[in-house]
C-alpha atoms as a PDB file:
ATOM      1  CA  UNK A   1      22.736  26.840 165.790  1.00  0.00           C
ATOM      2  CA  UNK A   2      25.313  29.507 164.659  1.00  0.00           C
ATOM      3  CA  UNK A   3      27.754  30.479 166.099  1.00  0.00           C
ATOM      4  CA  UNK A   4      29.167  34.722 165.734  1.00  0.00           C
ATOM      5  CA  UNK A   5      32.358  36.317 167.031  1.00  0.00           C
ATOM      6  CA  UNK A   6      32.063  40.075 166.739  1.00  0.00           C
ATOM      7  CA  UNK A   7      34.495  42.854 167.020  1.00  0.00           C
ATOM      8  CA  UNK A   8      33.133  46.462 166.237  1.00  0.00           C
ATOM      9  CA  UNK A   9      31.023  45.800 162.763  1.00  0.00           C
ATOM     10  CA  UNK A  10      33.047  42.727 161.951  1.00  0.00           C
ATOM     11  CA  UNK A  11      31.889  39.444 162.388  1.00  0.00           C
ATOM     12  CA  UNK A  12      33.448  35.842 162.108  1.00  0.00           C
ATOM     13  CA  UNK A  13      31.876  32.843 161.371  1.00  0.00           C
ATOM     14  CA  UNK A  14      32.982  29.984 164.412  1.00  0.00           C
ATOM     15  CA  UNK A  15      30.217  27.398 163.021  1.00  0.00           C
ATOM     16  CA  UNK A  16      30.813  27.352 159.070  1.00  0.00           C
ATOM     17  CA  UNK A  17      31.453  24.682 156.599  1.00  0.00           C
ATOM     18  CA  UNK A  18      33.845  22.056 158.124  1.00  0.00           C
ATOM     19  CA  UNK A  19      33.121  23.472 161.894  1.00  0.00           C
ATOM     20  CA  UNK A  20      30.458  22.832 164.250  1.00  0.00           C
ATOM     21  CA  UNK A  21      29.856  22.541 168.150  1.00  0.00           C
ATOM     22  CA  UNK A  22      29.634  19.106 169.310  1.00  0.00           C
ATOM     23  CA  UNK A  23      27.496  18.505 172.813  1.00  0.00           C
ATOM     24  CA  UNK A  24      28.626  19.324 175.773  1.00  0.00           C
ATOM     25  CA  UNK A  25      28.968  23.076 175.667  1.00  0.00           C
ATOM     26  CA  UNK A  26      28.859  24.494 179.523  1.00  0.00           C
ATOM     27  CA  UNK A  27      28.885  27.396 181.463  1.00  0.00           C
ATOM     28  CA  UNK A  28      25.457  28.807 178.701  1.00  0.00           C
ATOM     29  CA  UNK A  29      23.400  28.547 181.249  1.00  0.00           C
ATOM     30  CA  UNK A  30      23.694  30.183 184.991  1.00  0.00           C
ATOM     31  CA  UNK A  31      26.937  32.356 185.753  1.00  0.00           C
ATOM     32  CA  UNK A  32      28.458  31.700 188.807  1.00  0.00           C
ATOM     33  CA  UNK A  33      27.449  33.460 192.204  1.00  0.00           C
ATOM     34  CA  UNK A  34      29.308  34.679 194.804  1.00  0.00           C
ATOM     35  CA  UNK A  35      28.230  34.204 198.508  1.00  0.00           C
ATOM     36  CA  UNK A  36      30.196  36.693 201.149  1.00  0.00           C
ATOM     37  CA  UNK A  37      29.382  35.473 204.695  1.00  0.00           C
ATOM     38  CA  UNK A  38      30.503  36.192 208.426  1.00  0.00           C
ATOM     39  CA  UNK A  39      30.399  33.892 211.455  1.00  0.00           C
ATOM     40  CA  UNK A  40      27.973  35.513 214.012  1.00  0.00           C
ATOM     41  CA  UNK A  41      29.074  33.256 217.331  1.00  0.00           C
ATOM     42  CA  UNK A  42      28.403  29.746 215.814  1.00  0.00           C
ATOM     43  CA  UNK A  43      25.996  30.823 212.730  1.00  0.00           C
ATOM     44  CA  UNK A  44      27.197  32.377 209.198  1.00  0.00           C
ATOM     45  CA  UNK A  45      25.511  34.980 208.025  1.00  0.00           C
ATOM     46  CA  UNK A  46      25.729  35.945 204.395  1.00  0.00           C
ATOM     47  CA  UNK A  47      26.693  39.652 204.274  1.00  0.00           C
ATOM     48  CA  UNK A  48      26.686  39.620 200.699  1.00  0.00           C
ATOM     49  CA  UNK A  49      25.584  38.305 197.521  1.00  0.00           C
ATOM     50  CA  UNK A  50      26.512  39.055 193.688  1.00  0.00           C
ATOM     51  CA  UNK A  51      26.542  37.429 190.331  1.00  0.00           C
ATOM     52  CA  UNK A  52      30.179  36.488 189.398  1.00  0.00           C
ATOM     53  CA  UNK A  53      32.030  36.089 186.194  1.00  0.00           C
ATOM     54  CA  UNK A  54      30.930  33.139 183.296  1.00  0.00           C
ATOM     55  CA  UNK A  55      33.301  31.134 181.821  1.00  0.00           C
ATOM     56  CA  UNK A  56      31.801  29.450 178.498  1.00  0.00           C
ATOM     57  CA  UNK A  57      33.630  26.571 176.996  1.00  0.00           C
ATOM     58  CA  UNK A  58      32.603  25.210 173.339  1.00  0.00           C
ATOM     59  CA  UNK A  59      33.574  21.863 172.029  1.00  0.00           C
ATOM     60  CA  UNK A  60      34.072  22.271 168.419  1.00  0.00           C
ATOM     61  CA  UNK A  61      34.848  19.918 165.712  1.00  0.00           C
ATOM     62  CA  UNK A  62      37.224  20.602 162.644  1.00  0.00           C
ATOM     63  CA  UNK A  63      36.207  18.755 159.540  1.00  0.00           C
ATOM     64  CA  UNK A  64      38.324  19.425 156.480  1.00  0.00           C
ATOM     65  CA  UNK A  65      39.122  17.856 153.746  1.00  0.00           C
ATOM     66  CA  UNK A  66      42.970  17.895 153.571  1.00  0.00           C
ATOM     67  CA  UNK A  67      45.458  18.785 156.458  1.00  0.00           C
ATOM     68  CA  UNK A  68      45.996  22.043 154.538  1.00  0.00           C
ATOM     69  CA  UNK A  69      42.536  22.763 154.763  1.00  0.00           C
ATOM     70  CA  UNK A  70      42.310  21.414 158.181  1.00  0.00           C
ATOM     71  CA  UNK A  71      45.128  23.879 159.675  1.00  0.00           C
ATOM     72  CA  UNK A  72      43.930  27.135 157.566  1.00  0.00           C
ATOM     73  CA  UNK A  73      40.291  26.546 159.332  1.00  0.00           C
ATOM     74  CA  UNK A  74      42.035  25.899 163.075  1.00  0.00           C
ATOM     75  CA  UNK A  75      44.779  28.998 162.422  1.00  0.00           C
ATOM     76  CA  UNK A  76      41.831  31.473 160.923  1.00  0.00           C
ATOM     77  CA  UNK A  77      39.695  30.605 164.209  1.00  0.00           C
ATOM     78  CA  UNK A  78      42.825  30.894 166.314  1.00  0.00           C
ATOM     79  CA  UNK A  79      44.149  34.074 165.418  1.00  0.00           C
ATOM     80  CA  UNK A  80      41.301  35.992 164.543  1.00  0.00           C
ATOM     81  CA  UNK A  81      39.835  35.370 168.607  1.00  0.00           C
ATOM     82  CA  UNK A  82      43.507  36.332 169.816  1.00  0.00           C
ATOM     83  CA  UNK A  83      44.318  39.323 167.949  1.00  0.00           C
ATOM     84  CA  UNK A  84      40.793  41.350 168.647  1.00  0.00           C
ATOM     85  CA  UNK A  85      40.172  39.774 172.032  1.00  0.00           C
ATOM     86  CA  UNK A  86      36.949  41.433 174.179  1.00  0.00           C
ATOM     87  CA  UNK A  87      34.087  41.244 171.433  1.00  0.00           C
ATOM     88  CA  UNK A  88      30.775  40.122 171.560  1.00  0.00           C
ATOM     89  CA  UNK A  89      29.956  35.545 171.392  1.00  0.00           C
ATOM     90  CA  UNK A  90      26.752  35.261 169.069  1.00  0.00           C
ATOM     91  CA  UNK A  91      24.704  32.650 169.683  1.00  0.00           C
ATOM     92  CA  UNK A  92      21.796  32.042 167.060  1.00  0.00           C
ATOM     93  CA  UNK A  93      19.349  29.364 168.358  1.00  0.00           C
ATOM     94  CA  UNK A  94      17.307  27.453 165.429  1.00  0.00           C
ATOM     95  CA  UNK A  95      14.106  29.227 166.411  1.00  0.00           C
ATOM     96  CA  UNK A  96      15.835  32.251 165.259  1.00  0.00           C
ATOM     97  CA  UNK A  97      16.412  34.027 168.859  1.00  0.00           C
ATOM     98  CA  UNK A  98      19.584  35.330 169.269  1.00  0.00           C
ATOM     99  CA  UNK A  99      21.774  36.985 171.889  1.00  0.00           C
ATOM    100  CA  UNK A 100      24.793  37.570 173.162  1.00  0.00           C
ATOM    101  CA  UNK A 101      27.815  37.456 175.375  1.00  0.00           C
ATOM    102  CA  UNK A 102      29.715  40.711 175.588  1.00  0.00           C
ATOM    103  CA  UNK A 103      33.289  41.467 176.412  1.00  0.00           C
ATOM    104  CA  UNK A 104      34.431  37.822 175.801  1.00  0.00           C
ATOM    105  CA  UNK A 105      38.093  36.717 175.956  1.00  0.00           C
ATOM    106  CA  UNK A 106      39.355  33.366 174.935  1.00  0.00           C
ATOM    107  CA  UNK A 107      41.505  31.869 177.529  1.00  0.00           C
ATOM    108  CA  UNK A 108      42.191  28.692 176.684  1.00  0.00           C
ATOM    109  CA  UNK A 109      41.788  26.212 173.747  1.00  0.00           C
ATOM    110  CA  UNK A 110      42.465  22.320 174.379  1.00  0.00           C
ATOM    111  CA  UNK A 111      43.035  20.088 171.010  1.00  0.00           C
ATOM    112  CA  UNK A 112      42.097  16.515 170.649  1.00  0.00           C
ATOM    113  CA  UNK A 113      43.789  15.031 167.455  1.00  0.00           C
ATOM    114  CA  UNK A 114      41.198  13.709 165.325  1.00  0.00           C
ATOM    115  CA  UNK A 115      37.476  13.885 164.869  1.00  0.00           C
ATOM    116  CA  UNK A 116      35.677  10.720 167.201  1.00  0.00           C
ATOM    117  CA  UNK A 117      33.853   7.801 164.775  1.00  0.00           C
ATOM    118  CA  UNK A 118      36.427  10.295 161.355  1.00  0.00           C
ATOM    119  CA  UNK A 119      39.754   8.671 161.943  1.00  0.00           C
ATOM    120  CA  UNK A 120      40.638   8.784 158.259  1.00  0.00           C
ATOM    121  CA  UNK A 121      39.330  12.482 158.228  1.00  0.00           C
ATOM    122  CA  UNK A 122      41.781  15.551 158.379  1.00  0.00           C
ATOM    123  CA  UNK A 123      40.339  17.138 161.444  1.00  0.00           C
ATOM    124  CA  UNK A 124      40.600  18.262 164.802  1.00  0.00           C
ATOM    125  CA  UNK A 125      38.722  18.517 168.365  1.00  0.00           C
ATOM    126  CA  UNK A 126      38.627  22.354 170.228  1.00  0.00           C
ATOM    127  CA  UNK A 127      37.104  22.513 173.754  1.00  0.00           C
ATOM    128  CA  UNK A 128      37.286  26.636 173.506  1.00  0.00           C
ATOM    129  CA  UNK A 129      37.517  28.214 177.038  1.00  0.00           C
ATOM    130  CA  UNK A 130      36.314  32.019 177.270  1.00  0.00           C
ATOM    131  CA  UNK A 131      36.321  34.219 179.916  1.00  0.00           C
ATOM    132  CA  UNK A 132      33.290  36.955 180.458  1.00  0.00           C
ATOM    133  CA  UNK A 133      33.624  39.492 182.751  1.00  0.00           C
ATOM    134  CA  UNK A 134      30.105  40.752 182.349  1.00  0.00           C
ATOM    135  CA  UNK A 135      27.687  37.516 182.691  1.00  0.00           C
ATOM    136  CA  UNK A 136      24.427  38.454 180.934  1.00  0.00           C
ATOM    137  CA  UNK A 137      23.414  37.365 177.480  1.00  0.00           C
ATOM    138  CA  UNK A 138      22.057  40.669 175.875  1.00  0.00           C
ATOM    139  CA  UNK A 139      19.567  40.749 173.165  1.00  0.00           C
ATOM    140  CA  UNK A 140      21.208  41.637 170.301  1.00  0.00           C
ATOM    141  CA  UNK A 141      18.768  44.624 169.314  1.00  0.00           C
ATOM    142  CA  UNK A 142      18.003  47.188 171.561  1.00  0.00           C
ATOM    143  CA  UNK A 143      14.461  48.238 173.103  1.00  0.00           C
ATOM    144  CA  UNK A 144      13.898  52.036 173.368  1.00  0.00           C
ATOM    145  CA  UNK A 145      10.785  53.051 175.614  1.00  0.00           C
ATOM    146  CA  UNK A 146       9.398  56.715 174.469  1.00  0.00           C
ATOM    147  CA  UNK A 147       7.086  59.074 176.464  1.00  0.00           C
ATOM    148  CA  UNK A 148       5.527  62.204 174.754  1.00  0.00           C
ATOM    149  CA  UNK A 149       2.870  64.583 175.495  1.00  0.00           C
ATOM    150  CA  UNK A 150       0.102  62.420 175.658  1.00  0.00           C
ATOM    151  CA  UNK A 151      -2.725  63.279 172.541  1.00  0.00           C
ATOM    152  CA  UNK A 152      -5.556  64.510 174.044  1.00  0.00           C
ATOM    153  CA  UNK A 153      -9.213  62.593 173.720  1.00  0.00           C
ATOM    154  CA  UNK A 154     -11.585  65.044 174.444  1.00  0.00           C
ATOM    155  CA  UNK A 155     -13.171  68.300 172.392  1.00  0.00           C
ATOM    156  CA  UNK A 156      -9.955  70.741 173.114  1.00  0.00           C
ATOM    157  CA  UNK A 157      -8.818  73.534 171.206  1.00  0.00           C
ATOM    158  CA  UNK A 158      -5.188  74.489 172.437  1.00  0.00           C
ATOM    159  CA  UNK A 159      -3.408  77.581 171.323  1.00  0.00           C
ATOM    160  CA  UNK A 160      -0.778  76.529 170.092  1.00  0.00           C
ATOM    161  CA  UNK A 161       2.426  76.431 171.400  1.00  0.00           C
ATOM    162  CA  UNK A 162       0.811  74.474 174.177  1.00  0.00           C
ATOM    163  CA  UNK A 163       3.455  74.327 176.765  1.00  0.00           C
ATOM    164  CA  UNK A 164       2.826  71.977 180.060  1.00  0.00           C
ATOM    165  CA  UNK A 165       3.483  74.362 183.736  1.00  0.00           C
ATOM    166  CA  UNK A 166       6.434  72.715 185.705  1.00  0.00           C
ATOM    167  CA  UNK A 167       6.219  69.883 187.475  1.00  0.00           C
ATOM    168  CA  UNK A 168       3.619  68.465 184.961  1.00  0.00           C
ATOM    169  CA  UNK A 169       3.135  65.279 184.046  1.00  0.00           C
ATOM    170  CA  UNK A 170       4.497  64.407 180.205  1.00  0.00           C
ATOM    171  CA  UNK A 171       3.852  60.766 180.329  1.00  0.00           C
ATOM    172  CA  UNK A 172       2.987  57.915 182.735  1.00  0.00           C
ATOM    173  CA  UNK A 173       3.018  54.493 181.124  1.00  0.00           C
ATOM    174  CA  UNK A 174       3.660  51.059 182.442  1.00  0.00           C
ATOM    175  CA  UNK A 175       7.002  49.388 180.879  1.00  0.00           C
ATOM    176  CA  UNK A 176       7.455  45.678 181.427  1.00  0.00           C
ATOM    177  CA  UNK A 177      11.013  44.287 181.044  1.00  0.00           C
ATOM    178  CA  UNK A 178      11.545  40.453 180.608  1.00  0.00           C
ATOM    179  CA  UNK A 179      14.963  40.314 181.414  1.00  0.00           C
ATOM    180  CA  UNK A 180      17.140  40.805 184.531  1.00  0.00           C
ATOM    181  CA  UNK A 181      17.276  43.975 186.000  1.00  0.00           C
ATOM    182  CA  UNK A 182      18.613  46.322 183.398  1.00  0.00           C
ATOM    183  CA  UNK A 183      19.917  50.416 183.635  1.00  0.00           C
ATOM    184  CA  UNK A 184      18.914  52.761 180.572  1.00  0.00           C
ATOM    185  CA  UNK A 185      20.400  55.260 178.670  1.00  0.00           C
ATOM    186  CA  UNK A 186      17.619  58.264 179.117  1.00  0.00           C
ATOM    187  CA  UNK A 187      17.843  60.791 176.024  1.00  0.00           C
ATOM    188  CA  UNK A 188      15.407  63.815 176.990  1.00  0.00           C
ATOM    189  CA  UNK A 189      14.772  66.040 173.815  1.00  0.00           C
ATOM    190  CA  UNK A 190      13.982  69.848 174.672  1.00  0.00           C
ATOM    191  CA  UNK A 191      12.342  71.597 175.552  1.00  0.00           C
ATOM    192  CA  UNK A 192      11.981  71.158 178.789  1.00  0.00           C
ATOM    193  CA  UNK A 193      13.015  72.158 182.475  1.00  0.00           C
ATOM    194  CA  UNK A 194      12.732  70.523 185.872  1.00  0.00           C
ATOM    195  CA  UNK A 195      13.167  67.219 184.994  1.00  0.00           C
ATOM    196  CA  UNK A 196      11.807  64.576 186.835  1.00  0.00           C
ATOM    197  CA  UNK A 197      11.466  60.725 186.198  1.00  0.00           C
ATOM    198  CA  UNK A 198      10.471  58.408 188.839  1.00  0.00           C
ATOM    199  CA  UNK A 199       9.743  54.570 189.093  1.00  0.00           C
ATOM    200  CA  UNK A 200       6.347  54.305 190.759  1.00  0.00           C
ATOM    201  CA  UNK A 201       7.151  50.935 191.257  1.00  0.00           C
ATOM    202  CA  UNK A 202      10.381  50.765 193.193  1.00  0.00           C
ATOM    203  CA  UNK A 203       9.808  54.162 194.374  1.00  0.00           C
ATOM    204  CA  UNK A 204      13.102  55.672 193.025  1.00  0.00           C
ATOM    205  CA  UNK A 205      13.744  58.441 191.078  1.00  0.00           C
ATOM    206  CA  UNK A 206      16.272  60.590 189.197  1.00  0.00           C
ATOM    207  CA  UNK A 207      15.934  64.266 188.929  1.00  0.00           C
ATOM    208  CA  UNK A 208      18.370  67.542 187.568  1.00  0.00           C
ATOM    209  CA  UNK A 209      17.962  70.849 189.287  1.00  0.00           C
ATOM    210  CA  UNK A 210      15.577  73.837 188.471  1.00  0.00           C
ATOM    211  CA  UNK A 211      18.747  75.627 186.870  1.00  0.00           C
ATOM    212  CA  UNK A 212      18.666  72.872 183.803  1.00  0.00           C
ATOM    213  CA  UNK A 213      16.548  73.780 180.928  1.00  0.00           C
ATOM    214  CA  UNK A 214      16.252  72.294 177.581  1.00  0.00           C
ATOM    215  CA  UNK A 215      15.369  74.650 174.574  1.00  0.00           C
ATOM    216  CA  UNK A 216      13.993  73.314 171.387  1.00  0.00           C
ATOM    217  CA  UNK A 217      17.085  71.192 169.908  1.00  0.00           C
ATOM    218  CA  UNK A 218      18.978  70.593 172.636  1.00  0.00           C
ATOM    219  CA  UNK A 219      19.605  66.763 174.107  1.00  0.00           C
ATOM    220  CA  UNK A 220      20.301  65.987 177.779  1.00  0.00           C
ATOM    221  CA  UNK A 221      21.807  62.444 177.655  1.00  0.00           C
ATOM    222  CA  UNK A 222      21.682  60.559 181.178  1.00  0.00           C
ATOM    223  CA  UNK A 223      23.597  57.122 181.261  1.00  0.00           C
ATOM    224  CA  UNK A 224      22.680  54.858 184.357  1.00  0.00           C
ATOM    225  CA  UNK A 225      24.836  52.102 183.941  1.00  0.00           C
ATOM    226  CA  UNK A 226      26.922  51.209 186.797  1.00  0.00           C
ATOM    227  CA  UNK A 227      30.236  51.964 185.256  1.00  0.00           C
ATOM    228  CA  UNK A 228      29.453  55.020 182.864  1.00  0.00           C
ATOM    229  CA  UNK A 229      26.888  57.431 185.503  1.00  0.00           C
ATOM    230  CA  UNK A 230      27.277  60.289 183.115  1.00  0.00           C
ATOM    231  CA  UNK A 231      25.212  63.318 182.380  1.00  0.00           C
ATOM    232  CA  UNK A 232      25.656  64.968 178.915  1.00  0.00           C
ATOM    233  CA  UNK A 233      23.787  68.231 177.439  1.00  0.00           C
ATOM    234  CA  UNK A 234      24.412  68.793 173.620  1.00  0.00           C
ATOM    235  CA  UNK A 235      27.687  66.443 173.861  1.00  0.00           C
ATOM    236  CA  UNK A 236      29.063  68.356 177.003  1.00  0.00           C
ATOM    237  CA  UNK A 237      29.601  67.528 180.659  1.00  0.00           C
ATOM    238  CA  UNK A 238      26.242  68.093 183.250  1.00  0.00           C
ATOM    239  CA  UNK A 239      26.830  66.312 185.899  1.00  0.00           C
ATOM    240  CA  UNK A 240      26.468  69.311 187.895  1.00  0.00           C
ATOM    241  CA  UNK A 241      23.158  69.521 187.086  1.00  0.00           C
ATOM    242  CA  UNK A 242      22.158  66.033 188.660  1.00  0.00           C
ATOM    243  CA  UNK A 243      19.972  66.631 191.995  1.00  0.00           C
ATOM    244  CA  UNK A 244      22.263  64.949 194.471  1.00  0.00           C
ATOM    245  CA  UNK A 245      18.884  63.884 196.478  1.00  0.00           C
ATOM    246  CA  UNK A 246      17.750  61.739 193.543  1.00  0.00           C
ATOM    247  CA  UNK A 247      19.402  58.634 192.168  1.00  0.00           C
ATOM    248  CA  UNK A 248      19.769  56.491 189.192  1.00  0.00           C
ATOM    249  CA  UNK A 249      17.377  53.565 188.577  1.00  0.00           C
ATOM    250  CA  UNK A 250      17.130  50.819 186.492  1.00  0.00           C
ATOM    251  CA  UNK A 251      14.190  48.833 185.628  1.00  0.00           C
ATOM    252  CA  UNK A 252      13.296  45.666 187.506  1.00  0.00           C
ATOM    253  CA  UNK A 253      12.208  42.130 186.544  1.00  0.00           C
ATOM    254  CA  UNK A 254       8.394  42.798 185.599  1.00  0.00           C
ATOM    255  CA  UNK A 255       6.543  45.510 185.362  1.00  0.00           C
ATOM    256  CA  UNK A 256       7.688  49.646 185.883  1.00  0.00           C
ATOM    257  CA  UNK A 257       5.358  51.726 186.832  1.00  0.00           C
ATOM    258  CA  UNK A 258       7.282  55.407 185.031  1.00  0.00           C
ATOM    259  CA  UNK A 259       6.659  58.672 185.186  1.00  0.00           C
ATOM    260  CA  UNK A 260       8.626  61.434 183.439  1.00  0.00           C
ATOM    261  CA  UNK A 261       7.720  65.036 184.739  1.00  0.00           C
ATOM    262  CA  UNK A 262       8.782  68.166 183.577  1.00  0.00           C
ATOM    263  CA  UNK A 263       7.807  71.723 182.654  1.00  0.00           C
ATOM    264  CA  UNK A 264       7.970  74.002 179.493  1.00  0.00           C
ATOM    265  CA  UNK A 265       7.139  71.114 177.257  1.00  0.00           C
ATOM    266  CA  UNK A 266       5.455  70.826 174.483  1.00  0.00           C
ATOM    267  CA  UNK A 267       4.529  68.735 171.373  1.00  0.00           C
ATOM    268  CA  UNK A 268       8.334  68.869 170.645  1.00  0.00           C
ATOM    269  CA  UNK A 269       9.418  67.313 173.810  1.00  0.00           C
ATOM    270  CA  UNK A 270      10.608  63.372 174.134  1.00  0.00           C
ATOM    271  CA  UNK A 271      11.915  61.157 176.405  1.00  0.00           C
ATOM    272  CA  UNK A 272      13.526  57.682 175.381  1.00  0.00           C
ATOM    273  CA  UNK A 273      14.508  54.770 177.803  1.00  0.00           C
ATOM    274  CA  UNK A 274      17.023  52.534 175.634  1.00  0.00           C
ATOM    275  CA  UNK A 275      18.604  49.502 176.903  1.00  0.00           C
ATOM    276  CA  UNK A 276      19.444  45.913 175.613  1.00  0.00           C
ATOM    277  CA  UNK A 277      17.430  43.353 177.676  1.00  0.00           C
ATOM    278  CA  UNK A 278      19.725  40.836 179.426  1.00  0.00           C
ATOM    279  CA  UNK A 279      19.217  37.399 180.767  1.00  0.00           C
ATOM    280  CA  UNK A 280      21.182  35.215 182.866  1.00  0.00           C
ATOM    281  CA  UNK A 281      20.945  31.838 180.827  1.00  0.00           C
ATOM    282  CA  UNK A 282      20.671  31.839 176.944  1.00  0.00           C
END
């Protein structure tokens, strides 16, 4: 197994030559959750119910073959997870699947002196402690969903533009997701005008008002995730444009039923759903 810290495109090697994980890593598998209840008379009733925070500790061992070596290997580790704290923890299982923990800060690092059964060895014993506010391993490579104007089967001659009438269907396709629940970034490439994308499945859906139009070239961006919520046209600010009545989605364990309607599209008009799948145990 290998083991990645990465900060922006850099990337440090925690399993390498003279360092590996020794059994007994915890806190890899389910986060904690977090149970709000309220006595009713003499029954509690849980009123609420969330996935908390992980905390992931990693035994390592530090082989070297001098003390010299021994403390440049334990001060490299050290100071390179203090001094660019809230990167991503790689994990790289030997089946080749990887994924990862994001925003991870180390927050606490017990030493053992010596390596067990290498006495006479320069070395060392690390239980790393990290804290992760968000719990979910990602996939390291993102999955992008795209709906188009469907091609058409049968003996049809269009003139061409051909340009769908509002409220038409672009696309309707079923997209299964693996993972937990996850929320996409939607890019919509013009043109196009009253936008509409629904979940068939869960029954939810997002839509912006008549007054939005795409033309050929432009880009309407729509973030779901719970802390961004942003809607973007060519770069700038459209929130205004949301439909108040409608509401972001994500996509569920399973199958998603999704449909993305719209008008005054063509051959030129796209839709992409792109989000990293996420699990709750590696």
């Amino acid at each position: 197994m290998q083991i990645d810290y990465v900060y922006g495109t850099d990337e440090f090697h925690i399993t390498r030559p003279g360092a590996i994980v020794l059994s007994g890593m915890a806190g890899d598998m389910a986060p904690d959750f977090r149970l709000n209840s309220e006595f009713a008379g003499e029954v509690a009733k849980v009123m609420a119910y969330s996935i908390g925070t992980r905390t992931l500790e990693l035994p390592l061992a530090i082989v070297a073959k001098s003390m010299m070596a021994r403390r440049l290997l334990v001060n490299d580790l050290l100071a390179y997870l203090a001094t660019y704290p809230g990167g991503y923890l790689r994990f790289t299982d030997n089946d080749g699947v990887a994924r990862e923990l994001r925003d991870v800060y180390l927050q606490d690092g017990a030493e053992d002196d010596g390596v067990d059964g290498l006495e006479d060895v320069p070395g060392a014993q690390f239980v790393l402690s990290f804290s992760v506010s968000d719990p979910f391993w990602y996939e390291i490579t993102d999955t992008t969903q795209t709906f188009q104007l469907a091609a058409s089967t049968g003996t049809f001659f269009p003139i061409f533009p051909l340009r769908l009438t509002a409220s038409a269907v672009l696309q309707r396709k079923t997209v299964n997701n693996p993972g937990y629940t996850v929320w996409p970034i939607i890019t919509v490439s013009g043109p196009a005008s009253d936008i509409v994308l629904k979940n068939f499945t869960t029954g939810k859906e997002l839509a912006l008002l008549p007054t939005l139009s795409l033309s050929l070239g432009d880009t309407l961006v729509i973030d779901t995730r719970p802390l961004y919520k942003t809607v973007e046209k060519n770069g700038v600010n459209a929130f205004a444009y949301f439909n108040r009545s409608s509401e972001f989605w994500p996509l569920i364990t399973g199958d998603n039923d999704i449909s993305c309607m719209m008008g005054n599209s063509d051959a030129n008009t796209q839709v992409d759903f792109v989000y990293a799948e996420r699990y709750l145990a590696r």
